[in-house]
N, C-alpha and C. Protein backbone atom coordinates (compact mmCIF):
# COMPACT_ATOMS: atom_id res chain seq x y z
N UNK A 1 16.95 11.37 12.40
CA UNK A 1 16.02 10.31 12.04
C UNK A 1 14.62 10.88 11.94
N UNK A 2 13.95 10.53 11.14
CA UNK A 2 12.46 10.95 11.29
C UNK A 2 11.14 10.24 11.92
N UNK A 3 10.67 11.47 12.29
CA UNK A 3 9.54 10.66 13.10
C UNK A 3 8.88 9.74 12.33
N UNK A 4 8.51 8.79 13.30
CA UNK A 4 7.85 7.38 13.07
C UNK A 4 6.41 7.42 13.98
N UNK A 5 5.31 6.92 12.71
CA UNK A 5 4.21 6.60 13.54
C UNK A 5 4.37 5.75 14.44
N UNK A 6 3.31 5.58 15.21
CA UNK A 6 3.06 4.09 16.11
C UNK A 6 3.52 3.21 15.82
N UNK A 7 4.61 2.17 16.10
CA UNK A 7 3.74 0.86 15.37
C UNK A 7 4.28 0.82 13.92
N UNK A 8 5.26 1.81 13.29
CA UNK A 8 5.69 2.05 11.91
C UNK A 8 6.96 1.95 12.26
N UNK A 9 8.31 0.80 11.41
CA UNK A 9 9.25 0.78 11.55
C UNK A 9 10.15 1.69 10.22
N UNK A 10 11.50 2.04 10.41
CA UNK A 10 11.73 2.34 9.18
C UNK A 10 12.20 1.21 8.33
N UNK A 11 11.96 1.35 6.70
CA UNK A 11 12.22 0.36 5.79
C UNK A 11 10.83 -0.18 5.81
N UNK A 12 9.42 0.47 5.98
CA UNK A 12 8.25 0.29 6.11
C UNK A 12 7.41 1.06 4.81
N UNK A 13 6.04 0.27 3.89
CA UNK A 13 5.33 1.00 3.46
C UNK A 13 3.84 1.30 4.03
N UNK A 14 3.34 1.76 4.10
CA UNK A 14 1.75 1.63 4.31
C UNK A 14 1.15 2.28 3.07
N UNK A 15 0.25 1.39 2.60
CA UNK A 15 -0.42 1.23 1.69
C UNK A 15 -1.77 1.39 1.91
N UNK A 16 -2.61 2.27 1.04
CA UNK A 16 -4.32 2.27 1.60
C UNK A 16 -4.98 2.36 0.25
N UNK A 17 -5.75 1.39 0.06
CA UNK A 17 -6.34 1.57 -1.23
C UNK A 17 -7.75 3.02 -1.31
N UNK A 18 -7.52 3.11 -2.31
CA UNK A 18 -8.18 4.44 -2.64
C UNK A 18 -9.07 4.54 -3.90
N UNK A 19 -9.24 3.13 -4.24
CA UNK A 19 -10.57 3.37 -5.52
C UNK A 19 -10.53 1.75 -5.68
N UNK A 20 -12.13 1.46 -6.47
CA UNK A 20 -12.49 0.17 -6.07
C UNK A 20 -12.10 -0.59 -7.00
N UNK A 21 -11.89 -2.18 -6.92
CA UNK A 21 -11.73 -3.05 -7.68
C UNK A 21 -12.18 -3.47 -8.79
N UNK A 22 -13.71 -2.87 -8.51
CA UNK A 22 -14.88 -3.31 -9.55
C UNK A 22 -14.25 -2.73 -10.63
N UNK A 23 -14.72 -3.74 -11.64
CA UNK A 23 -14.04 -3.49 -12.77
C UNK A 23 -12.53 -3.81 -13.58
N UNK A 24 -11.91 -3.78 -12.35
CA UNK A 24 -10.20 -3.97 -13.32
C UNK A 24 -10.14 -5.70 -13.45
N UNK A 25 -8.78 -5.96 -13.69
CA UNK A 25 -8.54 -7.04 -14.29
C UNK A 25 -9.00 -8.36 -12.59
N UNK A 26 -8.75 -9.17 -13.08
CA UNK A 26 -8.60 -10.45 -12.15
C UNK A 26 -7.13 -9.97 -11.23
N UNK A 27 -6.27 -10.04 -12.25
CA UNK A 27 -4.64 -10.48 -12.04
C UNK A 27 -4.65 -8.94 -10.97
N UNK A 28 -5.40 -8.09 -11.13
CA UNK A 28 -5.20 -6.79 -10.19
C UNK A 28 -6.06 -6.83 -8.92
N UNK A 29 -6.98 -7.36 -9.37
CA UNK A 29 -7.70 -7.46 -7.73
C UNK A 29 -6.67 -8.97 -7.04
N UNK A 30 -6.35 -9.59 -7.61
CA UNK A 30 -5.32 -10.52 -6.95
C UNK A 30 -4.67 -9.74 -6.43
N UNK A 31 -3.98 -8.74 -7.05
CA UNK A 31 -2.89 -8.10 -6.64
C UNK A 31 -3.15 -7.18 -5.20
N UNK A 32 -4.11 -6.74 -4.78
CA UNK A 32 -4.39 -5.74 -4.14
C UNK A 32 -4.95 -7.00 -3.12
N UNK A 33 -5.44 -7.98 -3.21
CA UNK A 33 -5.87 -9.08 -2.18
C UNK A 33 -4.38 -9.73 -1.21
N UNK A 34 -3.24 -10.11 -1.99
CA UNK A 34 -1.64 -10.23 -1.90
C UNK A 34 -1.31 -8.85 -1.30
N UNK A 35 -1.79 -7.61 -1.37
CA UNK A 35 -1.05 -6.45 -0.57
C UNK A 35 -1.71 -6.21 1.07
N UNK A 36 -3.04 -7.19 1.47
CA UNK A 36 -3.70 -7.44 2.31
C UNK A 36 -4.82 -6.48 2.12
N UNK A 37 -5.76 -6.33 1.11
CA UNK A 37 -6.08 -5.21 0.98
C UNK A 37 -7.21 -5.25 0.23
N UNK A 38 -8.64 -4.59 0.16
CA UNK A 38 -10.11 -5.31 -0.09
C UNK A 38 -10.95 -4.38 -0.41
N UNK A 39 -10.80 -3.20 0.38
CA UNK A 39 -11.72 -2.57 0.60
C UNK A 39 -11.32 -0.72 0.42
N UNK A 40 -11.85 -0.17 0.15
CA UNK A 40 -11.43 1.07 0.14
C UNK A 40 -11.40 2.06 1.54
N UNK A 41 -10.21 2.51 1.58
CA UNK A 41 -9.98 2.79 3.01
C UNK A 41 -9.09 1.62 3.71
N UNK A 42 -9.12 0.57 3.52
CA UNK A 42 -8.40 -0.12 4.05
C UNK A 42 -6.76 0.22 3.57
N UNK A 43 -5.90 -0.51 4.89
CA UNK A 43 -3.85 0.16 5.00
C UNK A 43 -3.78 -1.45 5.24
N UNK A 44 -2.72 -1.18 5.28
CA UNK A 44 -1.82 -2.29 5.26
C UNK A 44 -0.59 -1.92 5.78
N UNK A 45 0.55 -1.85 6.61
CA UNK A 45 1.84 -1.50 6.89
C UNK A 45 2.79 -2.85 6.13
N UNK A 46 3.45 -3.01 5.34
CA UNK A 46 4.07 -3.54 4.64
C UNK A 46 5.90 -3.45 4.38
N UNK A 47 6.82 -4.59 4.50
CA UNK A 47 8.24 -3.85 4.38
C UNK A 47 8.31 -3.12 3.08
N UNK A 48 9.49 -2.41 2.67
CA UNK A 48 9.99 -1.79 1.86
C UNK A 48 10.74 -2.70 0.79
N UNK A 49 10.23 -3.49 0.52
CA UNK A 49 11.15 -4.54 -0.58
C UNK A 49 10.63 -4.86 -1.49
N UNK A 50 11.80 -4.87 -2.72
CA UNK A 50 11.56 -4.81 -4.37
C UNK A 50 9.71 -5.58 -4.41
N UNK A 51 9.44 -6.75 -4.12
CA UNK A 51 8.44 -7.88 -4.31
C UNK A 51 7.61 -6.84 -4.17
N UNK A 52 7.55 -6.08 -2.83
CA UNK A 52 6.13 -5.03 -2.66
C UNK A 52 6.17 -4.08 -3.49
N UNK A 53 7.22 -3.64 -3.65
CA UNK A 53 7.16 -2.38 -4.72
C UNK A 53 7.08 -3.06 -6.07
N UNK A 54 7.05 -4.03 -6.37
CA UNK A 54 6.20 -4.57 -7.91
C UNK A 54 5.09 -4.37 -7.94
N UNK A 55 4.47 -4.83 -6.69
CA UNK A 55 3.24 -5.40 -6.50
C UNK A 55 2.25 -3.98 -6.74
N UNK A 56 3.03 -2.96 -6.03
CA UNK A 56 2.58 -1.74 -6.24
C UNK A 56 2.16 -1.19 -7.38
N UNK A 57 3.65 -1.42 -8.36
CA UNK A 57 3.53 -0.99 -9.56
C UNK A 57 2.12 -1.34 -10.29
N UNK A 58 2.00 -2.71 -10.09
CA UNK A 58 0.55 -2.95 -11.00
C UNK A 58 -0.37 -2.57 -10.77
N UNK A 59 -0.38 -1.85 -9.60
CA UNK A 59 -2.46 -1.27 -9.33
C UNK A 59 -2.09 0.30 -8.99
N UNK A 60 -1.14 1.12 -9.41
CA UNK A 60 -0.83 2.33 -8.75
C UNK A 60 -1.93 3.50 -8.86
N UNK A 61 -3.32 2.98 -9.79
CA UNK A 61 -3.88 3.97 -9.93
C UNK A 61 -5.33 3.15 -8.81
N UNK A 62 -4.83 2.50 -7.96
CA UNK A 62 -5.70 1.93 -6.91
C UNK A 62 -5.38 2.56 -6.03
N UNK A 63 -4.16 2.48 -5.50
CA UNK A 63 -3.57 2.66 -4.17
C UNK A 63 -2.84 4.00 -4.04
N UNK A 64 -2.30 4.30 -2.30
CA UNK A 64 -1.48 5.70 -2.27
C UNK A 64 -0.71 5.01 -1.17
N UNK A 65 0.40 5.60 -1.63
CA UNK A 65 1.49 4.84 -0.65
C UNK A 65 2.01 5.99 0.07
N UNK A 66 2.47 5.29 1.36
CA UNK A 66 2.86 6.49 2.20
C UNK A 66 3.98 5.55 3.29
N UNK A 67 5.43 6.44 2.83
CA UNK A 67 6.65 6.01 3.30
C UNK A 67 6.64 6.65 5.46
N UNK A 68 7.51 6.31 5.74
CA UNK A 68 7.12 6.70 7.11
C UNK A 68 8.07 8.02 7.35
N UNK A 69 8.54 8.46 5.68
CA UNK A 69 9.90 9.49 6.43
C UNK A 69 8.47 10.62 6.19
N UNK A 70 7.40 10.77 5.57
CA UNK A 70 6.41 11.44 5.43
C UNK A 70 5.67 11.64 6.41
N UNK A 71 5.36 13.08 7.02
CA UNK A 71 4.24 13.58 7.87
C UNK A 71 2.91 13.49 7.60
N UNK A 72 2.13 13.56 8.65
CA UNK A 72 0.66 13.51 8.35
C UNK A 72 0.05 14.61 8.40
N UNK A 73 -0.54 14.95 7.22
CA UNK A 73 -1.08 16.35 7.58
C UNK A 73 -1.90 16.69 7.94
């Protein structure tokens, strides 16, 4: 099994946005507001299910996702 952060279950995403809103659509800053998420630098720990991984899809050049089977380097 692989190590697990703190507080990180498996079947978990964490999500941290990584570039700002300003600018993109409405329907995308919705989207990134629905992933709990505002500010740059800000995570979110989130399950692993299809709905989130849509949600992903639409802002992927916002965000960096990071599964929990992944180390921190």
């Amino acid at each position: 099994m692989a190590d697990l952060s703190p507080g990180q279950a498996p079947g978990t995403l964490t999500v941290t946005q990584v570039r700002s809103a300003i600018g993109t659509k409405p329907k995308q800053r919705g989207t990134l507001r629905a992933l709990g998420l505002g500010r740059i630098g800000k995570s979110n720990t989130l399950p692993d299910r299809p709905e989130i991984r849509g949600m992903i899809a639409r802002v992927p050049h916002l965000v960096e996702v990071r599964a929990p089977d992944e180390t921190e380097v």
